[in-house]
Protein backbone atom coordinates (compact mmCIF):
# COMPACT_ATOMS: atom_id res chain seq x y z
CA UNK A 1 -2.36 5.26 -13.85
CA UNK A 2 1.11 5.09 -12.68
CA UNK A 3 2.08 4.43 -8.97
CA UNK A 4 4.17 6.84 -7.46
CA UNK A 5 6.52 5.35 -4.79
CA UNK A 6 7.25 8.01 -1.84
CA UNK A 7 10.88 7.80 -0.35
CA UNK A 8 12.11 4.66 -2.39
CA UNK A 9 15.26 5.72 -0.40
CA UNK A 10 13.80 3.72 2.86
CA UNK A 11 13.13 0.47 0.50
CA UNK A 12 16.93 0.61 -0.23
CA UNK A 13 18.45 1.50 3.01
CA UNK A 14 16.19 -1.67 4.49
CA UNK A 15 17.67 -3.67 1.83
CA UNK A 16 21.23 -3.02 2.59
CA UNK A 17 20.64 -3.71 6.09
CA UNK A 18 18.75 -7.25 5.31
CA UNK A 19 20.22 -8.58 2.40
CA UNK A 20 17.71 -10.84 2.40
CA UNK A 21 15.07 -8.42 1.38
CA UNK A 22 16.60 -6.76 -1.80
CA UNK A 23 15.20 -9.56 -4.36
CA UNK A 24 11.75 -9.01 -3.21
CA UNK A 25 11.62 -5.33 -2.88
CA UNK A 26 12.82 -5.36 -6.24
CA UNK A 27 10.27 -7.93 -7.31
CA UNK A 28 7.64 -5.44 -5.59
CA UNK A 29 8.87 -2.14 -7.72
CA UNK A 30 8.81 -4.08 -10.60
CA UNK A 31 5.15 -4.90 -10.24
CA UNK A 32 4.59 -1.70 -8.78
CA UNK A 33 6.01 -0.04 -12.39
CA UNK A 34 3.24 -2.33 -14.60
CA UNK A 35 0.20 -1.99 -11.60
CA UNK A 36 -2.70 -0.02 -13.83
CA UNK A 37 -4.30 0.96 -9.95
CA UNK A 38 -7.74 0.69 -11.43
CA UNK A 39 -9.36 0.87 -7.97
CA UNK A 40 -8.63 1.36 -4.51
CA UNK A 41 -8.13 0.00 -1.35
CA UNK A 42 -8.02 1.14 2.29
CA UNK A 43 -6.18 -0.86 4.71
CA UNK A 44 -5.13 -0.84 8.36
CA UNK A 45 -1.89 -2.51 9.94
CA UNK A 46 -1.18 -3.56 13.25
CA UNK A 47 2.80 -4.52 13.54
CA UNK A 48 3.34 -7.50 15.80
CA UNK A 49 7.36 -8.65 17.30
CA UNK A 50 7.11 -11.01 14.58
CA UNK A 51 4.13 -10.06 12.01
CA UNK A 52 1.86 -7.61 10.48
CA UNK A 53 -1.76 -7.96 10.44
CA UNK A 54 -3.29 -6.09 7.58
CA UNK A 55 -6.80 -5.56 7.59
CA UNK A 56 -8.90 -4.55 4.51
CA UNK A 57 -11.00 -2.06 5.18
CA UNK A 58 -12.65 -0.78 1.73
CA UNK A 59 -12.16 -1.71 -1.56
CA UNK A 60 -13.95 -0.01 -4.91
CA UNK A 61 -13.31 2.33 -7.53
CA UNK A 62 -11.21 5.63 -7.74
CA UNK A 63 -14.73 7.69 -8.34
CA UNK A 64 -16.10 5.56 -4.85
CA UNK A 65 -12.79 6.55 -3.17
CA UNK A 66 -13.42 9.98 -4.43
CA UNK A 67 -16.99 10.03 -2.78
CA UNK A 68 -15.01 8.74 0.32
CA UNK A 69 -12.79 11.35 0.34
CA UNK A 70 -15.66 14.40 -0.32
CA UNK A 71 -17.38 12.78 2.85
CA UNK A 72 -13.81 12.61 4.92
CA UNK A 73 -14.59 9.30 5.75
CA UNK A 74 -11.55 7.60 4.02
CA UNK A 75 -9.69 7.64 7.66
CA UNK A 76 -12.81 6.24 9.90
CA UNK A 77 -14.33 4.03 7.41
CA UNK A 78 -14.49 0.24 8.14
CA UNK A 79 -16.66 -2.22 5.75
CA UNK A 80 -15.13 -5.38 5.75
């Protein structure tokens, strides 16, 4: 399955503004281009001054997420 990347226009704009970021967003589409997204995975971020925390909520297969998603859990749920 191919990932589709929603408003690659605010990757680029960050990169010309911190020219220090363009050769790893550019790393990250390229492995974005070859990821197969066999599965799924729910996360939650907290942005610090100088980090971000993500936590892993659920991880599993697209036909799990799918039972996730018939329930309308996939917003509340937290396993991990």
């Amino acid at each position: 399955m191919k990932v589709h990347l929603i408003k690659k226009q605010t990757l680029e704009d960050f990169a010309h503004q911190h020219s220090g970021s363009k050769t790893f967003l550019e790393d990250w589409k390229e492995k974005l281009k070859l990821a197969k997204n066999n599965y799924r995975m729910i996360c939650k971020y907290l942005f610090g001054a100088k980090q971000v925390h993500v936590f892993v909520c659920w991880m599993g297969t697209h036909a799990e997420y799918d039972k996730i998603c018939k329930q309308g859990s996939q917003y509340t749920i937290n396993l991990y």
